[in-house]
Each structure stands twice: as C-alpha cells, then as structure tokens.
N, C-alpha and C. Protein backbone atom coordinates (compact mmCIF):
# COMPACT_ATOMS: atom_id res chain seq x y z
N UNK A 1 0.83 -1.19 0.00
CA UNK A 1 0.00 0.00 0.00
C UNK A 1 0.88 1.25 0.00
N UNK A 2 0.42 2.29 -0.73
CA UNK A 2 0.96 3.59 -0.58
C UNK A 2 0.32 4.98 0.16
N UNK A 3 0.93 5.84 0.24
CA UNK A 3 0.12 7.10 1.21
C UNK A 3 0.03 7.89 -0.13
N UNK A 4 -1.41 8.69 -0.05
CA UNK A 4 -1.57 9.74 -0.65
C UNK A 4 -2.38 10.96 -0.02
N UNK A 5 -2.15 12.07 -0.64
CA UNK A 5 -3.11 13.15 0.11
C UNK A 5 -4.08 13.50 -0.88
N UNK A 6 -5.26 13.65 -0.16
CA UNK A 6 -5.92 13.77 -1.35
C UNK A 6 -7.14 15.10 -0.71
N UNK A 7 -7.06 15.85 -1.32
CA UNK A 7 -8.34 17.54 -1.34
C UNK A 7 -9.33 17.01 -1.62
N UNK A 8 -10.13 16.80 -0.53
CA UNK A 8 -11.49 16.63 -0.72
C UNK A 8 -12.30 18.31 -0.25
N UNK A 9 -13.47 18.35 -1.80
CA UNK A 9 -14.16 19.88 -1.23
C UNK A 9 -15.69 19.51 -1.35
N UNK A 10 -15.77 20.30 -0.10
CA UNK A 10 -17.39 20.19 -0.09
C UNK A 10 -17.66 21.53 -0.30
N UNK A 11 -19.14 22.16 -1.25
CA UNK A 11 -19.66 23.54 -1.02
C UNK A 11 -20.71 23.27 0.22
N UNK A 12 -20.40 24.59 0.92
CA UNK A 12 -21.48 24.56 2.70
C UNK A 12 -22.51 25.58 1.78
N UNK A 13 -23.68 25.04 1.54
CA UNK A 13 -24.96 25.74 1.38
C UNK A 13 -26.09 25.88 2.41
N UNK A 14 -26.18 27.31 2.82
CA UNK A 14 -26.80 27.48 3.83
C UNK A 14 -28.64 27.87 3.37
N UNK A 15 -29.71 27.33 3.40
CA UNK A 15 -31.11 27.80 3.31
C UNK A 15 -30.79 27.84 1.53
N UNK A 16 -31.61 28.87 1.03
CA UNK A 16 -31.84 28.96 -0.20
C UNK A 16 -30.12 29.12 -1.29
N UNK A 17 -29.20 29.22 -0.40
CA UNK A 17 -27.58 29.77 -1.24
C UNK A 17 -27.34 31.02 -1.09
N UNK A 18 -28.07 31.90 -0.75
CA UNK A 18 -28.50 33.26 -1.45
C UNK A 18 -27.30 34.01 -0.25
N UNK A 19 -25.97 33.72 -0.29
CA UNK A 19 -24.75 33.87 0.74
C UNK A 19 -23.60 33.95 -0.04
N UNK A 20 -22.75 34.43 0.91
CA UNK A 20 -21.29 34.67 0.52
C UNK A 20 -20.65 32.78 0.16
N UNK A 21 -20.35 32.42 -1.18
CA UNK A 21 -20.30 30.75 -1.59
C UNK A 21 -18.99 30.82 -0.59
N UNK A 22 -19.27 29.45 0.36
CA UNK A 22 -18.28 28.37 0.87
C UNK A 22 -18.11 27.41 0.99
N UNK A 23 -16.84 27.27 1.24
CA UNK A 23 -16.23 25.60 0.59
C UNK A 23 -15.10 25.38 1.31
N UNK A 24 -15.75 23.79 2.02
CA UNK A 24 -14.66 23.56 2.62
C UNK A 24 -13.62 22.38 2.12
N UNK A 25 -12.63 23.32 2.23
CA UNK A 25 -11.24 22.41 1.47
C UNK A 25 -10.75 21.46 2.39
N UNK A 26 -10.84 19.90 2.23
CA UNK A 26 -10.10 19.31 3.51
C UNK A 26 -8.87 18.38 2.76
N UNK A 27 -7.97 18.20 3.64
CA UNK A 27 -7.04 17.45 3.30
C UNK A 27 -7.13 15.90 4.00
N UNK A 28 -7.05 14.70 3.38
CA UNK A 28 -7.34 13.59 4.06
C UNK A 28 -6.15 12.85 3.36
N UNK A 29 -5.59 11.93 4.12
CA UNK A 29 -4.57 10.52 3.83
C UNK A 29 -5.24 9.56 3.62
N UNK A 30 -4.62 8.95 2.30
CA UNK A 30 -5.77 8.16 1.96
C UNK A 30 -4.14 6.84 1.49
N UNK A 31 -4.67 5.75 1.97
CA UNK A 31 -3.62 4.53 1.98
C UNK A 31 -4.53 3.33 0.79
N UNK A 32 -3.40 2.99 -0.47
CA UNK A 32 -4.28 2.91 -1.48
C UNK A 32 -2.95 1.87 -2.24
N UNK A 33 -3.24 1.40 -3.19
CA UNK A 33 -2.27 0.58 -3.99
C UNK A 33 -1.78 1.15 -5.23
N UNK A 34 -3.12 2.19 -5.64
CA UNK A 34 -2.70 3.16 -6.83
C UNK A 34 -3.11 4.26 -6.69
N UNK A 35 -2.66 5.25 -7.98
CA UNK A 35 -3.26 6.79 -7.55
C UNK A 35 -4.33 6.20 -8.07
N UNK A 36 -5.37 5.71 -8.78
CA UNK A 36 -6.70 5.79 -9.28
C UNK A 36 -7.68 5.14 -8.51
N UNK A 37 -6.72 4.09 -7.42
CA UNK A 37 -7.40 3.87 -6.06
C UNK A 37 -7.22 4.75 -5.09
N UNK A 38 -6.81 5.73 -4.75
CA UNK A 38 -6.49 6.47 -4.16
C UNK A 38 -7.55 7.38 -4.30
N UNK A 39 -8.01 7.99 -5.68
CA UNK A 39 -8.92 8.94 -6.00
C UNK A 39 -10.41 7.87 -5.71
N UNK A 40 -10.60 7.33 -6.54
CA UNK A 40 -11.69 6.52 -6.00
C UNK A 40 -12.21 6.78 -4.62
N UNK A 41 -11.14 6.02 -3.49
CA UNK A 41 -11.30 6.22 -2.48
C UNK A 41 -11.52 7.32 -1.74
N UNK A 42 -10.83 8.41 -1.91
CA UNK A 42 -11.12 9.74 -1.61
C UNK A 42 -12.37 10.30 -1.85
N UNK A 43 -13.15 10.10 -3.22
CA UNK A 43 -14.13 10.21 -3.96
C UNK A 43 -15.50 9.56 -3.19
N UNK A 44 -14.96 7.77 -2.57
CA UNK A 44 -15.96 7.59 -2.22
C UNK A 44 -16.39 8.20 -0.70
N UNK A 45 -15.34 8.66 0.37
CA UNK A 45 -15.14 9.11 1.28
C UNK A 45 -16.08 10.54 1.35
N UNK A 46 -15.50 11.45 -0.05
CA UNK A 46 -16.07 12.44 -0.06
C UNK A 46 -17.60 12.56 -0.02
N UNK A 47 -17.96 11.52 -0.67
CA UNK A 47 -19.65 10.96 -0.98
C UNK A 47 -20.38 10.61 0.44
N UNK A 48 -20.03 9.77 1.15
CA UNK A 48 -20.18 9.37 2.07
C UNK A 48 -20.26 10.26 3.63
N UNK A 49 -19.55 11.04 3.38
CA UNK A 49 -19.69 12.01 4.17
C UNK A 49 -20.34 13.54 3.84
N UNK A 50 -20.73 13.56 2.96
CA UNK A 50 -22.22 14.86 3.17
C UNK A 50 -22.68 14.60 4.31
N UNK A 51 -23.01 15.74 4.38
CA UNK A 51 -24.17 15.74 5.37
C UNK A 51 -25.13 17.35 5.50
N UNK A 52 -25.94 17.30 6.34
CA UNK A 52 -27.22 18.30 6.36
C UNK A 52 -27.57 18.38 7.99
N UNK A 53 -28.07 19.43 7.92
CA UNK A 53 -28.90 19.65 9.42
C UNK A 53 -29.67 21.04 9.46
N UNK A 54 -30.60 21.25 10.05
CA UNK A 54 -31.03 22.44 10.23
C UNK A 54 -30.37 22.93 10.94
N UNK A 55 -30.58 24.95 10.97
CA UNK A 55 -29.66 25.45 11.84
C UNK A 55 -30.89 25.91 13.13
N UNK A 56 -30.03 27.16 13.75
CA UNK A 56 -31.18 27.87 14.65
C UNK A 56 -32.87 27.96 14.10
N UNK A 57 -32.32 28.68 12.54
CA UNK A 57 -33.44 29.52 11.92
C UNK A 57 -34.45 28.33 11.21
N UNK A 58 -34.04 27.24 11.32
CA UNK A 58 -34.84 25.83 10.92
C UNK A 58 -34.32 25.69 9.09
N UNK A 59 -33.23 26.47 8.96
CA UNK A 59 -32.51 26.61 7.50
C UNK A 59 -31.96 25.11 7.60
N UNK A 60 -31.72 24.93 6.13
CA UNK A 60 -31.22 23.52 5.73
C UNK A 60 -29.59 23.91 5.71
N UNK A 61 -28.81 23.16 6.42
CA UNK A 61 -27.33 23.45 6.11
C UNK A 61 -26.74 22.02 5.46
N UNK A 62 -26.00 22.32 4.10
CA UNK A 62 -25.75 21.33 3.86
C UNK A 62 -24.32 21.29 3.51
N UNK A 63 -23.69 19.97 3.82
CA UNK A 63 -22.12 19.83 3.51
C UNK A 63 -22.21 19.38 2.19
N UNK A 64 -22.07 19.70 0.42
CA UNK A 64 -22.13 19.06 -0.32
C UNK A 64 -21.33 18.58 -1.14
N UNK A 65 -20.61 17.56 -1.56
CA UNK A 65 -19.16 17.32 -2.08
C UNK A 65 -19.23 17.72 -3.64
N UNK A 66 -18.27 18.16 -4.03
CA UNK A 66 -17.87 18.47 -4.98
C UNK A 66 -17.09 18.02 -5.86
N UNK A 67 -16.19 17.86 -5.41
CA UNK A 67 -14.90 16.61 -6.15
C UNK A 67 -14.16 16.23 -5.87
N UNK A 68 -12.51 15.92 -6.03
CA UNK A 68 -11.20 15.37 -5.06
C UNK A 68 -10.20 16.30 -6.21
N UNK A 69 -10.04 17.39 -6.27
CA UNK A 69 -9.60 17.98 -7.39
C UNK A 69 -8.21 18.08 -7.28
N UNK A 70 -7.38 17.59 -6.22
CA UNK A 70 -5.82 17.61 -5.85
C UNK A 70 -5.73 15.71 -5.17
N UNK A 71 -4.60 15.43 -5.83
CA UNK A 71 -4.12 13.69 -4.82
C UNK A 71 -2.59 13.91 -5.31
N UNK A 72 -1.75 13.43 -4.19
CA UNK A 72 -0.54 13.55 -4.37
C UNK A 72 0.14 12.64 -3.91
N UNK A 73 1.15 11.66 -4.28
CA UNK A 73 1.41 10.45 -3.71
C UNK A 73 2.71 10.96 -2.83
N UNK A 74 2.47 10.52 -1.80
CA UNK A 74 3.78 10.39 -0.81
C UNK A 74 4.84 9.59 -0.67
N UNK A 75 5.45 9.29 -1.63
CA UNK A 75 6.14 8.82 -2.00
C UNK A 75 7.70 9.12 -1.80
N UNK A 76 8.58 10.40 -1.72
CA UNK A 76 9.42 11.12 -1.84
C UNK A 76 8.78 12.19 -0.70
N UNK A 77 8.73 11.59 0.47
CA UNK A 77 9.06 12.49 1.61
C UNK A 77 10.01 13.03 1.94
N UNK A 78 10.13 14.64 1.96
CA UNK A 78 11.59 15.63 2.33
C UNK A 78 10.82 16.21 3.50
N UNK A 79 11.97 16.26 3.92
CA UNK A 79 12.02 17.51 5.25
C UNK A 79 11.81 18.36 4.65
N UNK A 80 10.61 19.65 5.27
CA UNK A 80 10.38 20.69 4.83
C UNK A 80 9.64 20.72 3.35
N UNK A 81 9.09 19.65 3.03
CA UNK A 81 8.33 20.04 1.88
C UNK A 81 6.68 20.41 2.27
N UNK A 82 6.01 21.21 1.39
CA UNK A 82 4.88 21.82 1.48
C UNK A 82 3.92 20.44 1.45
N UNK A 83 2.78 20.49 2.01
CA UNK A 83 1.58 19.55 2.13
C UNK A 83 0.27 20.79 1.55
N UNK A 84 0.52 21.63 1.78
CA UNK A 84 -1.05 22.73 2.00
C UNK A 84 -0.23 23.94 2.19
N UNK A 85 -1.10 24.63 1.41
CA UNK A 85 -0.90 26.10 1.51
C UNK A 85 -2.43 26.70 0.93
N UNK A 86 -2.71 27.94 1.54
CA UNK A 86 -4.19 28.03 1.69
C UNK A 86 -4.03 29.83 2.10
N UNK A 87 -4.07 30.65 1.62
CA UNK A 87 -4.51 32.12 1.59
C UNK A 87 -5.45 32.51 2.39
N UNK A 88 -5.39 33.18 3.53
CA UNK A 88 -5.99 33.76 4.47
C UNK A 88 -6.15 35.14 4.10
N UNK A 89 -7.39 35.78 4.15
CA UNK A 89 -7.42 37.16 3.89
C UNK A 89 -8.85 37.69 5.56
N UNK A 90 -8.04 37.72 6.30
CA UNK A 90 -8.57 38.48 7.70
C UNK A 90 -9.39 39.98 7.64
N UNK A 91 -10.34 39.93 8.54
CA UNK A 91 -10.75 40.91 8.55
C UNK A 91 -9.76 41.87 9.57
N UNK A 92 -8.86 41.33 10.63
CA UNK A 92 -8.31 42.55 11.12
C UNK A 92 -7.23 41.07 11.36
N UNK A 93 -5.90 42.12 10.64
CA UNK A 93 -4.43 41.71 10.84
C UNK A 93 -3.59 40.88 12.25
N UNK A 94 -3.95 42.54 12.97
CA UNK A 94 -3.47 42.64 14.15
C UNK A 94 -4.17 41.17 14.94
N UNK A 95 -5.22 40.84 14.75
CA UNK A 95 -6.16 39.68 15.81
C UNK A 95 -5.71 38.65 15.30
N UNK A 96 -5.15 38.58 13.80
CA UNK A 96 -5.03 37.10 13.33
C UNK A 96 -3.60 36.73 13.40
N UNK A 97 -2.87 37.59 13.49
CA UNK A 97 -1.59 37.37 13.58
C UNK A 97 -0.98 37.09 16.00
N UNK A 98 -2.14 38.00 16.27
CA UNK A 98 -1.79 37.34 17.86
C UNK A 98 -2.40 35.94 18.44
N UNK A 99 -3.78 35.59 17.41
CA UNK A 99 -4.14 34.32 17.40
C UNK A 99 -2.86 33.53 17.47
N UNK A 100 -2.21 33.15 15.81
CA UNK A 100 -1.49 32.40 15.38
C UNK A 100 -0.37 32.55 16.25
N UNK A 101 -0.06 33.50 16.97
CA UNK A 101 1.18 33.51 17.90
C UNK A 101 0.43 33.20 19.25
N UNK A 102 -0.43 33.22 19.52
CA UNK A 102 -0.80 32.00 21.01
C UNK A 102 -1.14 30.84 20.37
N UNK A 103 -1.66 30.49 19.49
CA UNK A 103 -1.34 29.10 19.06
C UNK A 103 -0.40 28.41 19.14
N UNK A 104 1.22 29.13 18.21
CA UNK A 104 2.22 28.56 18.01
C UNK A 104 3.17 28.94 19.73
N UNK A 105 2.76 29.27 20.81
CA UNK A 105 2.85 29.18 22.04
C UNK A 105 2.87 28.14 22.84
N UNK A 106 0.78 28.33 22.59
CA UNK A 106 0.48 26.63 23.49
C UNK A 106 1.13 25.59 22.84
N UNK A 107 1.73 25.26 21.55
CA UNK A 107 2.05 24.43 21.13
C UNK A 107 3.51 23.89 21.46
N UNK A 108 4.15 24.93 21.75
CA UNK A 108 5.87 25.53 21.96
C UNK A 108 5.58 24.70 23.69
N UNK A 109 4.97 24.80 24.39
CA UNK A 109 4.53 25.01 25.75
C UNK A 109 4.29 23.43 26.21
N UNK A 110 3.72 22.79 25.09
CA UNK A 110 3.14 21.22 25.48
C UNK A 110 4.26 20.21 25.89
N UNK A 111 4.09 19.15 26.52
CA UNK A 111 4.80 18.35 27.05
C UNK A 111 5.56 17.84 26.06
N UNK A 112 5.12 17.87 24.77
CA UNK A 112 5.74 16.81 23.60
C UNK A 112 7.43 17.39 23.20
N UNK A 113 7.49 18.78 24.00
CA UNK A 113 8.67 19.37 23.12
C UNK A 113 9.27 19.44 24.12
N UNK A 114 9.16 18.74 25.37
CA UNK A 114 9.43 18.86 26.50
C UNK A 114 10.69 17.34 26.43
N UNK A 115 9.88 16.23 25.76
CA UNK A 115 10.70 14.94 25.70
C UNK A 115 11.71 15.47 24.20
N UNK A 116 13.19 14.97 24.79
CA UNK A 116 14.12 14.91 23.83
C UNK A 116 14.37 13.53 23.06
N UNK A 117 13.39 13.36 21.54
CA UNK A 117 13.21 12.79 20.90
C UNK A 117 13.75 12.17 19.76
C-alpha cells in the first residue's frame, strides 16, 4: 500500500444559497495501492460524508461534495516540503496574527517538546 493526500471539497450551502459561496477544502490521507485507487477512495469518502442539518433559523445546512480535485502520492518524503498552503485574507491583521502567535505558544509550551526525541 501507498500514502496519498488527497483535497477533498465540499460547497457549505446554507437555506436557499443566497450567501457569501463556501467551501470547505479538507485534506485527508488516503492509503491505497494506486493513484486511481487512491482517487476513487477519496471520492468515495467524499460521498459518504455529506451531510445536512437544520440550523437555529430551521434553514437547511448542507455539507455538499464536490470533487477530489488535488491527490498527491507520498512517496518522496523531504524535510520541509509543502503539504497545503491556503490564503488567508482576515478581517483585522493585528487579531489574526496574535491568534497564530498563542497558538504557536500553546504548542511551543506542550509536554511533547518537552521529551528529547
């Protein structure tokens, strides 16, 4: 078996659509014998997991898949190579940038970096 990554996207349609369009981009590992099993699988994953619910307003929210439009075999693992990269455009700088620095804190902070590994 081999590792692949594979972009699964769903569009989030909220009530009638009539909203700012979103879509959620996910990244999943998908362990496969080929890339065309690999997509398959991703594909059927993506299918399988829709889903729906009403919200507060009794609106239909729905997760709806779209396609697997990125798979990449892992094959030639390097240190420091890219997996995801994804464009953030914030409504205020200053909040998203002290987020990401208490994030990369608590993370600095956890026991795991604590054991010399």
């Amino acid at each position: 078996m081999n590792w692949f990554v594979a972009k699964i996207v769903y569009q989030i349609i909220c009530g009638q659509g009539v909203h700012q369009p979103q879509f959620d981009e996910q990244l999943r590992l998908i362990s496969a014998g080929t890339k065309q099993e690999a997509w398959q699988k991703a594909a059927s994953i993506g299918q399988q997991e829709q889903y729906s619910f009403l919200n507060q307003k009794k609106e239909l929210v729905e997760w709806r898949f779209i396609n697997v439009p990125e798979l990449y075999a892992l094959e030639d693992l390097k240190d420091g190579m890219e997996i995801y990269s994804r464009v953030e455009e914030p409504e205020n700088e200053s909040s998203y940038v002290a987020l990401l620095q208490m994030k990369a804190s608590q993370l600095q902070s956890q026991k795991v970096f604590e054991l010399n590994l």
